[in-house]
N, C-alpha and C. Protein backbone atom coordinates (compact mmCIF):
# COMPACT_ATOMS: atom_id res chain seq x y z
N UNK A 1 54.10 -17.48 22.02
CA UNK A 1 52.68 -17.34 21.81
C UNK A 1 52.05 -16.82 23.09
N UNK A 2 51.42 -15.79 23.11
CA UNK A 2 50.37 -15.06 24.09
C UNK A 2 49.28 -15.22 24.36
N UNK A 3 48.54 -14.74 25.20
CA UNK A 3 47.33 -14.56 25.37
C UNK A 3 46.57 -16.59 25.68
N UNK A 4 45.26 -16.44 25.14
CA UNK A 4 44.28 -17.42 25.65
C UNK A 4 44.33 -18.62 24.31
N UNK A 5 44.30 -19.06 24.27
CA UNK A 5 44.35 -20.31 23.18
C UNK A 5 43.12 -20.60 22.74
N UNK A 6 42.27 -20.32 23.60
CA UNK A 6 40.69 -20.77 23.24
C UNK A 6 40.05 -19.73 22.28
N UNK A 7 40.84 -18.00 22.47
CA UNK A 7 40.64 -17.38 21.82
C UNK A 7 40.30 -17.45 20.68
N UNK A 8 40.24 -16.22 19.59
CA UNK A 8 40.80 -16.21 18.42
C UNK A 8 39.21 -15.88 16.91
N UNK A 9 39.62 -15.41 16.06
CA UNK A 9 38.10 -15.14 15.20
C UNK A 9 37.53 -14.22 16.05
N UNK A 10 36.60 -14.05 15.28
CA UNK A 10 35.11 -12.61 15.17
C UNK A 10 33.84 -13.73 16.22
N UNK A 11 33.55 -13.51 17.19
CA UNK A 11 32.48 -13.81 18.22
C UNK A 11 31.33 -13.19 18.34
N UNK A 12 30.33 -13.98 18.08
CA UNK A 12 28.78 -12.70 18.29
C UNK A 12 28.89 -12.02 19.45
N UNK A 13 28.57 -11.00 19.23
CA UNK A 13 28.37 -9.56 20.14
C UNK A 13 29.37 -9.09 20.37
N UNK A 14 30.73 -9.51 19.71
CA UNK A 14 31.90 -9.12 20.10
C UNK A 14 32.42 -7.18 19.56
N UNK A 15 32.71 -6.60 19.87
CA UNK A 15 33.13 -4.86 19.34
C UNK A 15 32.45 -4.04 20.06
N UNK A 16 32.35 -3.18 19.17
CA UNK A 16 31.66 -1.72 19.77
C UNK A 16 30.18 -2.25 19.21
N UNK A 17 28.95 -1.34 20.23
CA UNK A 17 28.08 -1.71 19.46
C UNK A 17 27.37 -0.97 18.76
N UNK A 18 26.60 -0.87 17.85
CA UNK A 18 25.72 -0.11 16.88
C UNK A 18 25.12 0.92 17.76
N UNK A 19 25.67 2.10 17.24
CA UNK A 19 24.38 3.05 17.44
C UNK A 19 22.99 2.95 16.63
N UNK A 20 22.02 3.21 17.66
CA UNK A 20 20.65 2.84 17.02
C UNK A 20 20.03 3.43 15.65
N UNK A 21 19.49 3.30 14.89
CA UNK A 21 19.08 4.13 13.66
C UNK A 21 18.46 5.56 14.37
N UNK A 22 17.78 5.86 15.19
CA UNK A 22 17.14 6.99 15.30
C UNK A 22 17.86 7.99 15.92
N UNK A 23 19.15 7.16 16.12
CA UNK A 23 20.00 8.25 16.87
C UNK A 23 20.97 8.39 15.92
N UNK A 24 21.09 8.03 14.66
CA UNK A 24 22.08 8.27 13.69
C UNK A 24 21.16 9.36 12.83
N UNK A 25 19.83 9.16 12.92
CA UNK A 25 18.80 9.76 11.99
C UNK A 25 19.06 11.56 12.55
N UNK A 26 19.12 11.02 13.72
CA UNK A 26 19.06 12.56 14.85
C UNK A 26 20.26 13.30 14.69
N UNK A 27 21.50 12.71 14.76
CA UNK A 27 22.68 13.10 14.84
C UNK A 27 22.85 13.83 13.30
N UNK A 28 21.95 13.48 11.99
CA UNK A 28 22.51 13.99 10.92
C UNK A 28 23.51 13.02 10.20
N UNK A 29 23.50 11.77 11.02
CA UNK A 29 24.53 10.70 10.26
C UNK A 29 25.69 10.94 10.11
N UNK A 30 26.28 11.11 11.14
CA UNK A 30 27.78 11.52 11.46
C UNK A 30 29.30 11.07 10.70
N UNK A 31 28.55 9.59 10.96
CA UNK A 31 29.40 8.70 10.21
C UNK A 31 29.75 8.97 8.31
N UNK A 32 28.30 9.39 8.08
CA UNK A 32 28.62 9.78 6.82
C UNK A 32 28.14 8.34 5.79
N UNK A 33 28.38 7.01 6.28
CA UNK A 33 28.29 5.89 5.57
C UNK A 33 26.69 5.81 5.42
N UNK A 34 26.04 5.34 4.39
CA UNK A 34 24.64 4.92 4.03
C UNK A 34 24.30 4.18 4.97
N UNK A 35 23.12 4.46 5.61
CA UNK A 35 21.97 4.06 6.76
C UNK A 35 21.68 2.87 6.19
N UNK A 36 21.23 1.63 6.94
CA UNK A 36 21.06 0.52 6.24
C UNK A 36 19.45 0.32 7.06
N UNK A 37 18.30 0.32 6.52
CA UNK A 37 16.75 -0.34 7.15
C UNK A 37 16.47 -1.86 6.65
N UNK A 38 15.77 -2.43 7.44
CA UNK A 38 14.71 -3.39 6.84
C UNK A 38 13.87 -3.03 6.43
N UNK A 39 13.81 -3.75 4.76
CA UNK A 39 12.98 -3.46 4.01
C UNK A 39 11.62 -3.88 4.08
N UNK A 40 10.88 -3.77 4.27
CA UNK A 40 9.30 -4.67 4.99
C UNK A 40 8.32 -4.60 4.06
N UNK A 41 8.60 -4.24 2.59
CA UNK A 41 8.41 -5.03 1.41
C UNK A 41 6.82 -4.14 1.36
N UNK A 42 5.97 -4.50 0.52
CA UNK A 42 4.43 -4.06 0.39
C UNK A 42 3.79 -5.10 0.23
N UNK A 43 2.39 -4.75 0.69
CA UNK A 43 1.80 -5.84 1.16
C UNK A 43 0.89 -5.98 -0.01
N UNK A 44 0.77 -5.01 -1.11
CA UNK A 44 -0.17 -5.63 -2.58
C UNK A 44 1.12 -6.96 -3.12
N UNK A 45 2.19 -6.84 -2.80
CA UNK A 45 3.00 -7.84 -3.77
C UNK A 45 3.79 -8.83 -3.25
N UNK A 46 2.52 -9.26 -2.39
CA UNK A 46 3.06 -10.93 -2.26
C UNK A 46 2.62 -12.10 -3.31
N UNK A 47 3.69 -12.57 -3.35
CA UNK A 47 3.91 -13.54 -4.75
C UNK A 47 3.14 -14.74 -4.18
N UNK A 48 3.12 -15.99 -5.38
CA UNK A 48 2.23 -16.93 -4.76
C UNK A 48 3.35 -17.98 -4.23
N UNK A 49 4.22 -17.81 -3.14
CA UNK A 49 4.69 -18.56 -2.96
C UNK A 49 4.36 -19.66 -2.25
N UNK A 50 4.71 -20.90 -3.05
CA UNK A 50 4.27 -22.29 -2.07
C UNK A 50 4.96 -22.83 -1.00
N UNK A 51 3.94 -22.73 0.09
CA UNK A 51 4.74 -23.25 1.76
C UNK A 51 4.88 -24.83 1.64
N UNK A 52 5.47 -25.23 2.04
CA UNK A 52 5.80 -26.83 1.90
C UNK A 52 4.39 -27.32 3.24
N UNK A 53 3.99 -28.60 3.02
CA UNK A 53 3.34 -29.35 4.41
C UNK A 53 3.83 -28.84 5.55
N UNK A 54 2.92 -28.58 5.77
CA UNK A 54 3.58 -29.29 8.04
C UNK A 54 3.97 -30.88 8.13
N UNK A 55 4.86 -31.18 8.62
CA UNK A 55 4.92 -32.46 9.36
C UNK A 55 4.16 -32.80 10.39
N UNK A 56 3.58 -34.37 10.15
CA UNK A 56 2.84 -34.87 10.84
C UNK A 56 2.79 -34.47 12.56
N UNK A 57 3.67 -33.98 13.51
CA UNK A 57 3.97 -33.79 14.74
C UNK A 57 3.44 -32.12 14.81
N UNK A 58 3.22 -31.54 13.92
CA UNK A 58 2.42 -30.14 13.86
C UNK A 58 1.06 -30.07 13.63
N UNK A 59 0.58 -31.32 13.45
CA UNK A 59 -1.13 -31.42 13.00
C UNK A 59 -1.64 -32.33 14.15
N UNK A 60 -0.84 -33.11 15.03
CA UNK A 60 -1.04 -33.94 16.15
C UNK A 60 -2.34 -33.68 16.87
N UNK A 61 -2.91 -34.36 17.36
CA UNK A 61 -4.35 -33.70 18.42
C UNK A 61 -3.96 -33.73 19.70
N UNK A 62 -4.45 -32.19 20.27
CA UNK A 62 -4.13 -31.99 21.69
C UNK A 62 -5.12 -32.28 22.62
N UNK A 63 -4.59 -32.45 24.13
CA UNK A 63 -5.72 -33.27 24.71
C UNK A 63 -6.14 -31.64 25.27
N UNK A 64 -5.38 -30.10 25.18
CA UNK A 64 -6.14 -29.06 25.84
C UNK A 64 -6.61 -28.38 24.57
N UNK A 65 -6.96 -29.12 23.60
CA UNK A 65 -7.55 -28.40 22.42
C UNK A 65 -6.65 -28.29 21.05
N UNK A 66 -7.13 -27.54 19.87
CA UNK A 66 -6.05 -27.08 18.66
C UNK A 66 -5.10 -26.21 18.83
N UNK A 67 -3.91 -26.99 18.77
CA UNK A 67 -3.08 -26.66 18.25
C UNK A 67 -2.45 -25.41 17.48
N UNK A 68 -2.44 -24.21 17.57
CA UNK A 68 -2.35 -23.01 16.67
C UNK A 68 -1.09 -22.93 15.45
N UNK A 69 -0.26 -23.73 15.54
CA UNK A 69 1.14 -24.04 15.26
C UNK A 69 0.97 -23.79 13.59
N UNK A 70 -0.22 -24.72 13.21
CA UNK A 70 -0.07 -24.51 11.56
C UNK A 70 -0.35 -23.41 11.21
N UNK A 71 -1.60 -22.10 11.99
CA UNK A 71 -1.53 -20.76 11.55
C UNK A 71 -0.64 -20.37 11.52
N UNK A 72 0.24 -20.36 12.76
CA UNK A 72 1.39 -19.76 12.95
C UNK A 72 2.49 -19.68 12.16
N UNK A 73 2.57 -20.65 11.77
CA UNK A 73 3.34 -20.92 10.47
C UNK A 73 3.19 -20.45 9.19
N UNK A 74 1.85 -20.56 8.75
CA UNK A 74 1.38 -19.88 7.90
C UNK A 74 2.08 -18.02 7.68
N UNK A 75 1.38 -17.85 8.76
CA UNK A 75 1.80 -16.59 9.30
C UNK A 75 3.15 -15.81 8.95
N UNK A 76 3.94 -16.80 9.30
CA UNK A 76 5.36 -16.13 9.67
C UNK A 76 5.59 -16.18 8.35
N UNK A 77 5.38 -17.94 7.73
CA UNK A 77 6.29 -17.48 6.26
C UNK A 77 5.23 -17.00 5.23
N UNK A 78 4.13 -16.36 5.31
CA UNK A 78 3.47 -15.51 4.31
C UNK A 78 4.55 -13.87 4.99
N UNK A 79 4.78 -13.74 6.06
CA UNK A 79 5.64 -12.39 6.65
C UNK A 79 7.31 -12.99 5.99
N UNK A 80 7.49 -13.51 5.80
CA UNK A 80 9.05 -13.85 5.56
C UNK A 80 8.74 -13.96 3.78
N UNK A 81 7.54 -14.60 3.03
CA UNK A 81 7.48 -14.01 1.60
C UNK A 81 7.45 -12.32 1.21
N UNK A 82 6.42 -12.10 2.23
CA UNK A 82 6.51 -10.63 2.05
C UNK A 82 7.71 -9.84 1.75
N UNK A 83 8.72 -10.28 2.28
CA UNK A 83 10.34 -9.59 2.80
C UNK A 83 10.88 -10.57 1.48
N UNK A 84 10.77 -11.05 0.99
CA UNK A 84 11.21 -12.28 -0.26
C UNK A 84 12.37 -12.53 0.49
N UNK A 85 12.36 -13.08 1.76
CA UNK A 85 13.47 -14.12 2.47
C UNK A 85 12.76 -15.33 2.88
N UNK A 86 11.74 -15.87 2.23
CA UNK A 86 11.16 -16.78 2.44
C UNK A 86 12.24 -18.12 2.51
N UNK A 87 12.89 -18.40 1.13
CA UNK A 87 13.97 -19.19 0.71
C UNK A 87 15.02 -19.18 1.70
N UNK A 88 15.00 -17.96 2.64
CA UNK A 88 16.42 -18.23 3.41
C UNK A 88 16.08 -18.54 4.44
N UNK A 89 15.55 -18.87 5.13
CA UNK A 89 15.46 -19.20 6.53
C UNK A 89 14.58 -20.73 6.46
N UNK A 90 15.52 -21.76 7.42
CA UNK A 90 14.92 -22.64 6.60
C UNK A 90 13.92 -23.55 7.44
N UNK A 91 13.08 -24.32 7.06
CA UNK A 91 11.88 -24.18 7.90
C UNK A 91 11.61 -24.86 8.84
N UNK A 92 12.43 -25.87 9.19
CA UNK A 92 12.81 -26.35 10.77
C UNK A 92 12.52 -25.29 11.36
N UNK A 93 13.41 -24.21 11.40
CA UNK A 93 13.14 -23.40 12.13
C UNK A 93 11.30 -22.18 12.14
N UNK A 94 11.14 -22.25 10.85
CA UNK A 94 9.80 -21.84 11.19
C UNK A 94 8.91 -22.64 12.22
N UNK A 95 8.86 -24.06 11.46
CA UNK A 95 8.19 -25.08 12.53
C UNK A 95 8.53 -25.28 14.23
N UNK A 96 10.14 -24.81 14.18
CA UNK A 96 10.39 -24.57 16.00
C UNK A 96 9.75 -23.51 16.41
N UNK A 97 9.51 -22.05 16.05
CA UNK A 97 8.95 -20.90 16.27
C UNK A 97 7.58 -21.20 16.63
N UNK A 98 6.92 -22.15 15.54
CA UNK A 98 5.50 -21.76 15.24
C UNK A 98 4.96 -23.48 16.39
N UNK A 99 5.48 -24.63 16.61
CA UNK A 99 5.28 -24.83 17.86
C UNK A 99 5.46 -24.52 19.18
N UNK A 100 6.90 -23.96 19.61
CA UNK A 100 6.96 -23.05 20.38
C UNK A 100 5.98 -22.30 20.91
N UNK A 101 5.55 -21.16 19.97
CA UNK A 101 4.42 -20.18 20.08
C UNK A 101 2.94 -20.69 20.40
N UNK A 102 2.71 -22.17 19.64
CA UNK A 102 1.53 -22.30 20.09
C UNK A 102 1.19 -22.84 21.20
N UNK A 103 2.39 -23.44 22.25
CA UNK A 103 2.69 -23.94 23.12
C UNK A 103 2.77 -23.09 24.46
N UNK A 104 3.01 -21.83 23.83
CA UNK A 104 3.45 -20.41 24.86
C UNK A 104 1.61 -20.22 24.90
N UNK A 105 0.46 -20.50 23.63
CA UNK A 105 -0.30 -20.07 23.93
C UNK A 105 -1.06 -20.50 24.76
N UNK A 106 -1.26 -22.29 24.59
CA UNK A 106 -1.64 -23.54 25.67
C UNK A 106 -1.49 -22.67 27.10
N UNK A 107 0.09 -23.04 27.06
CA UNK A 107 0.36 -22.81 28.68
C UNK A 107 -0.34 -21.07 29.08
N UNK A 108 -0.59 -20.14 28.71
CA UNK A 108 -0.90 -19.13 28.98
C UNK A 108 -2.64 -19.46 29.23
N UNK A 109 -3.16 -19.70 28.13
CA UNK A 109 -4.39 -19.57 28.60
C UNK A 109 -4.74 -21.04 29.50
N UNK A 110 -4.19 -22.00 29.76
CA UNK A 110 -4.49 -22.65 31.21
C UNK A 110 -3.45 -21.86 32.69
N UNK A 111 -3.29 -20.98 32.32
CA UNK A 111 -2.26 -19.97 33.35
C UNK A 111 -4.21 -19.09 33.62
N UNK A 112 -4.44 -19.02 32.69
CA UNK A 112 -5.77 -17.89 32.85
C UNK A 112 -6.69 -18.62 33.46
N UNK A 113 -6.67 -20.02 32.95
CA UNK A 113 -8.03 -21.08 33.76
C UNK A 113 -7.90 -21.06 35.13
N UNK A 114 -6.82 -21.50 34.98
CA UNK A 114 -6.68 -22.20 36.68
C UNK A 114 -5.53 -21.43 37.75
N UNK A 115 -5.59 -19.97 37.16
CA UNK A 115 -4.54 -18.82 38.28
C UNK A 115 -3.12 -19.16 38.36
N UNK A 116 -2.86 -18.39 38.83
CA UNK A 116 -1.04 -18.57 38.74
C UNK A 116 -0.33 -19.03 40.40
N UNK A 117 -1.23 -19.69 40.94
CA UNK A 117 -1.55 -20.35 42.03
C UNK A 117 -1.77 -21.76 41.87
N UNK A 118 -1.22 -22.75 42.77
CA UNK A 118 -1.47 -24.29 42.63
C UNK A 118 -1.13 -24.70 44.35
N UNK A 119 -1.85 -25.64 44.73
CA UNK A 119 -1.37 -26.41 46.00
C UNK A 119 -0.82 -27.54 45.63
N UNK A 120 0.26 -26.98 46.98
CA UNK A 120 1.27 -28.80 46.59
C UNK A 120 0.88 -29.44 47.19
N UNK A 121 1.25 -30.74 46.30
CA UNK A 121 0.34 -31.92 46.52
C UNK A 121 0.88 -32.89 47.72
N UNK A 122 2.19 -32.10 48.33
CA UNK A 122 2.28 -33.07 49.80
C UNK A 122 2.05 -32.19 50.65
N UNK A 123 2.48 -31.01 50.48
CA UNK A 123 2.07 -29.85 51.46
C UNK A 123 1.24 -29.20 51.95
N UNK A 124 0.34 -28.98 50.78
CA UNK A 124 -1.19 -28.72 50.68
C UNK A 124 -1.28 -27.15 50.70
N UNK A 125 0.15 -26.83 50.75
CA UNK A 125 0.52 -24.90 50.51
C UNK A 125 0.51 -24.41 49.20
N UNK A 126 0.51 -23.53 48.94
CA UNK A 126 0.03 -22.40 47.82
C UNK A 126 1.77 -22.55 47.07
N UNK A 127 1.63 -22.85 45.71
CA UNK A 127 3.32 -22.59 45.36
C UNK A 127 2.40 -22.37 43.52
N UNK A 128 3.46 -21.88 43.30
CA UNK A 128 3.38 -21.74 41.69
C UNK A 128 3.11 -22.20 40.94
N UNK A 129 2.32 -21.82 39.88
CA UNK A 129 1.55 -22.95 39.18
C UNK A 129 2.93 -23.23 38.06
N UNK A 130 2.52 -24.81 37.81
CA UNK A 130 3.95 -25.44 36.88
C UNK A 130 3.56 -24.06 35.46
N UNK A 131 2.39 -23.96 35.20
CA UNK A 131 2.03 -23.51 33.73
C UNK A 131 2.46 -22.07 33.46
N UNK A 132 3.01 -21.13 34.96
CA UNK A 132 3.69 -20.26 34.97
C UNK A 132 5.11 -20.48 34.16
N UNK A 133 5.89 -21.30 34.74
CA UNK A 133 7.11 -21.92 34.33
C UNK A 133 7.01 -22.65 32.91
N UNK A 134 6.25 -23.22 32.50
CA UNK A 134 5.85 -23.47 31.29
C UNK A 134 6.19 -22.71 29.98
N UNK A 135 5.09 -21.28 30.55
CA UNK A 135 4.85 -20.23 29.34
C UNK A 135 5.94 -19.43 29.52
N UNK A 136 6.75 -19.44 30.75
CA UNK A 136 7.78 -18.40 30.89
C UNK A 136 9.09 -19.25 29.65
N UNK A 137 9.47 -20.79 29.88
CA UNK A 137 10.12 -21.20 29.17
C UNK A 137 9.79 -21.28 27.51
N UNK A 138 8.91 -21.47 27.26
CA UNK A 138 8.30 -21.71 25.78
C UNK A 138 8.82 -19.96 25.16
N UNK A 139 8.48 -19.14 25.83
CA UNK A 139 8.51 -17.58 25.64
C UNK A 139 9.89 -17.30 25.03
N UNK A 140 11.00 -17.43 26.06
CA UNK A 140 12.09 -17.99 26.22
C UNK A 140 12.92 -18.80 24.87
N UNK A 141 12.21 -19.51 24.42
CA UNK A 141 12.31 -20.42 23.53
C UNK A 141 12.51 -19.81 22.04
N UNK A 142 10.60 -19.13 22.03
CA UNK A 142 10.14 -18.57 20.99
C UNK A 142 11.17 -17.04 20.83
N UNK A 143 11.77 -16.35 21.62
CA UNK A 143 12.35 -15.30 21.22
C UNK A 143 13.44 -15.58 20.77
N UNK A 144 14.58 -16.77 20.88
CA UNK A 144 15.56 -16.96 20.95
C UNK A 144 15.50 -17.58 19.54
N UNK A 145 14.47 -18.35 19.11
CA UNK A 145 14.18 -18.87 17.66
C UNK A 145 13.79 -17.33 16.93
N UNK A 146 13.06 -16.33 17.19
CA UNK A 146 12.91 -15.36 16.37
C UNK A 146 14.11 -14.30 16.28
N UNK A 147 15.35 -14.65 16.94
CA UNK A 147 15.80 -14.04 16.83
C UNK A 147 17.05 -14.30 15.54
N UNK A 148 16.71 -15.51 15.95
CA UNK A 148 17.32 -16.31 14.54
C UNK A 148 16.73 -15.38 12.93
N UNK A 149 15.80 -15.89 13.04
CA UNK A 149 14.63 -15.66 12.27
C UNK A 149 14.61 -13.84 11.49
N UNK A 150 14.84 -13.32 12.39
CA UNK A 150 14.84 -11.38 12.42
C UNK A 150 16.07 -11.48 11.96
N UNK A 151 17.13 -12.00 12.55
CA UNK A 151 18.33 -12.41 11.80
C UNK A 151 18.66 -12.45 10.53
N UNK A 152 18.57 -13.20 10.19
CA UNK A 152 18.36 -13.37 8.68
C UNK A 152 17.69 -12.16 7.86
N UNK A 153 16.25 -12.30 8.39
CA UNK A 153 15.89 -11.30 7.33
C UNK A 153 16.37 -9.90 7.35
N UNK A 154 17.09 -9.20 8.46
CA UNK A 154 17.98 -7.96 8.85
C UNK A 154 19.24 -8.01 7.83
N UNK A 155 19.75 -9.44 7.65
CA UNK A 155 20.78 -9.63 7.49
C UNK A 155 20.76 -9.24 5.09
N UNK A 156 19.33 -9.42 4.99
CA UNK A 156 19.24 -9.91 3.76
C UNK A 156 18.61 -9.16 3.04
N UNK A 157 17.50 -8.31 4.31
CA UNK A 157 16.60 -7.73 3.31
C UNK A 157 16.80 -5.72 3.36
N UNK A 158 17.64 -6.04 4.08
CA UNK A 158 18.28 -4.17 4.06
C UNK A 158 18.45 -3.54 3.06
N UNK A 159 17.84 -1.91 2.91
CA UNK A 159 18.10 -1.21 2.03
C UNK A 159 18.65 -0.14 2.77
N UNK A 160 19.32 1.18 1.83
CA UNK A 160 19.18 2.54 2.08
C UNK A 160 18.64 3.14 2.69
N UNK A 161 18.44 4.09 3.90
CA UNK A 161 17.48 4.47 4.40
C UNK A 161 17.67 6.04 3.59
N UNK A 162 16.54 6.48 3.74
CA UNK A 162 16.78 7.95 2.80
C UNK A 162 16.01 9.01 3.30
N UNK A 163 15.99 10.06 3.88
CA UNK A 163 15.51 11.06 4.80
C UNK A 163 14.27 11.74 4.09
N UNK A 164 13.71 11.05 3.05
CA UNK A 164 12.42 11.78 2.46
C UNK A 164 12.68 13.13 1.81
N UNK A 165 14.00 13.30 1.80
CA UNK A 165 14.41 14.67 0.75
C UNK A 165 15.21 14.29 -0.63
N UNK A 166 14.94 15.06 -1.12
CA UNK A 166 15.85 14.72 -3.13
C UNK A 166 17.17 14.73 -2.76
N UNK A 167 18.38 13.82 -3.01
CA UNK A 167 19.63 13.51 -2.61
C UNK A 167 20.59 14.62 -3.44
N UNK A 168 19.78 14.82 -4.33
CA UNK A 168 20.74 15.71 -5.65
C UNK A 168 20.38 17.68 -5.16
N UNK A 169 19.26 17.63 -4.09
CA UNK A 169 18.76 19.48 -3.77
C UNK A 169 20.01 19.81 -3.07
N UNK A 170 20.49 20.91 -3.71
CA UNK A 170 22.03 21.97 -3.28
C UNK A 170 22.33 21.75 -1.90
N UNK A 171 21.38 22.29 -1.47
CA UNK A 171 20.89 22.29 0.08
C UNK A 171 21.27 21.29 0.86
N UNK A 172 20.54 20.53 0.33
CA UNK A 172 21.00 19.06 1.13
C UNK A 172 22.25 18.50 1.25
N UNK A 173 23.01 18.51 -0.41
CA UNK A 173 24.58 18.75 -0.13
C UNK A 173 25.19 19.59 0.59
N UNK A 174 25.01 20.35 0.45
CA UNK A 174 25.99 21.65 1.65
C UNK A 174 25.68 21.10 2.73
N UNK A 175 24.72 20.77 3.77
CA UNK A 175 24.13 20.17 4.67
C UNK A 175 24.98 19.36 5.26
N UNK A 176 24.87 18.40 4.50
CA UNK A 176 25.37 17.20 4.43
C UNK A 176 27.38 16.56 4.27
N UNK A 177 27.47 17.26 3.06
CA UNK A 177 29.06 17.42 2.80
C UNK A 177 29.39 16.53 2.30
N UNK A 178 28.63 15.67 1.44
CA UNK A 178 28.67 14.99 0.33
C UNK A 178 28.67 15.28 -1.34
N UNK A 179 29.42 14.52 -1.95
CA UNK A 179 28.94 14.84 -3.42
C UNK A 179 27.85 15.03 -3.71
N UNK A 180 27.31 15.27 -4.99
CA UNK A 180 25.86 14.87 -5.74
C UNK A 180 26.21 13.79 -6.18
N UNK A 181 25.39 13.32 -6.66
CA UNK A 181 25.14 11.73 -7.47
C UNK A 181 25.91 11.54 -8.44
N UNK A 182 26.13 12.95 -9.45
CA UNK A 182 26.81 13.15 -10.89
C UNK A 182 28.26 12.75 -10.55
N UNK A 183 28.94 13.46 -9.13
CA UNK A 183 30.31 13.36 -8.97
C UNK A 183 31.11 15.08 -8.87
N UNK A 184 30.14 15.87 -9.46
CA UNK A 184 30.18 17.50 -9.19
C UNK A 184 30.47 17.64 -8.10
N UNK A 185 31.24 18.65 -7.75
CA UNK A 185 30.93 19.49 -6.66
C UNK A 185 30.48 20.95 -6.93
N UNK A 186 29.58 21.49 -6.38
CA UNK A 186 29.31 22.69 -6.75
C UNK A 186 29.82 24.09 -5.72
């Protein structure tokens, strides 16, 4: 037996990595395989889907004011009905995002009150305000939960991407070097 023991299985970020869509768009799609987009759905046909409560620890009273957490929430999963991945992502994690975020907003706007400057309190010298470190971690937080989040719905709500031309015009086959749809070649 060889190699590392700890090894072994498919690891996130592990291979080659994706060329970007706009450079496959550019290239003429080299590969030849169907372009895959997120679908981002229309915004006349959101369904009436019902969001469950917040839990009590999301409606809490703050001593630097409200809380934004339950818009936020709102927010995301009226954007995650939109995409009809509402059902998949499950809402712990909305509720980590959407306190997170409102927490990134706290610490930011007392970052705006009181400068990004603080004196220490044995030193009496100029050092960093904690609320810098605060909003930098919460930030931190909140991307690493949305990435979850983008996750999923990348993962679920992908279609075809299609170059805004008729798939079946001559043209475009020769172009291209694909069949038509029928299975012809002409």
């Amino acid at each position: 037996m060889s190699g590392n023991k700890n090894s072994g299985g498919s690891r996130t970020g592990a291979g080659r990595k994706q060329k970007p869509l706009s450079e496959k768009i550019l290239n003429g799609n080299p590969g030849r395989r169907p372009i895959k987009v997120v679908d981002f759905g229309n915004l006349d046909e959101i369904k009436g889907t019902k969001m469950p409560k917040p839990k009590a620890y999301m409606l809490a009273n703050q001593k630097q004011g409200e809380l934004l957490a339950t818009e936020i929430r709102k927010e995301v999963f009226e954007w995650l009905a939109l995409r009809k991945c509402d059902h998949l992502v499950p809402m712990f994690l909305i509720d980590q995002y959407s306190q997170g975020y409102a927490r990134w907003i706290q610490a930011e706007a007392a970052r705006s009150e009181y400068g990004p400057l603080s004196k220490n309190p044995h030193t009496g010298l100029p050092q960093t305000s904690p609320f810098v470190a605060m909003a930098l971690n919460e930030s931190k937080q909140c991307m690493n939960i949305w990435a979850h989040i983008y996750g999923i719905v990348k993962e679920n709500c992908s279609t075809e991407f299609g170059y805004g031309v008729d798939p079946n015009d001559p043209m475009e086959i020769l172009l291209s070097g694909r069949l038509p749809r029928d299975g012809r070649r002409n």
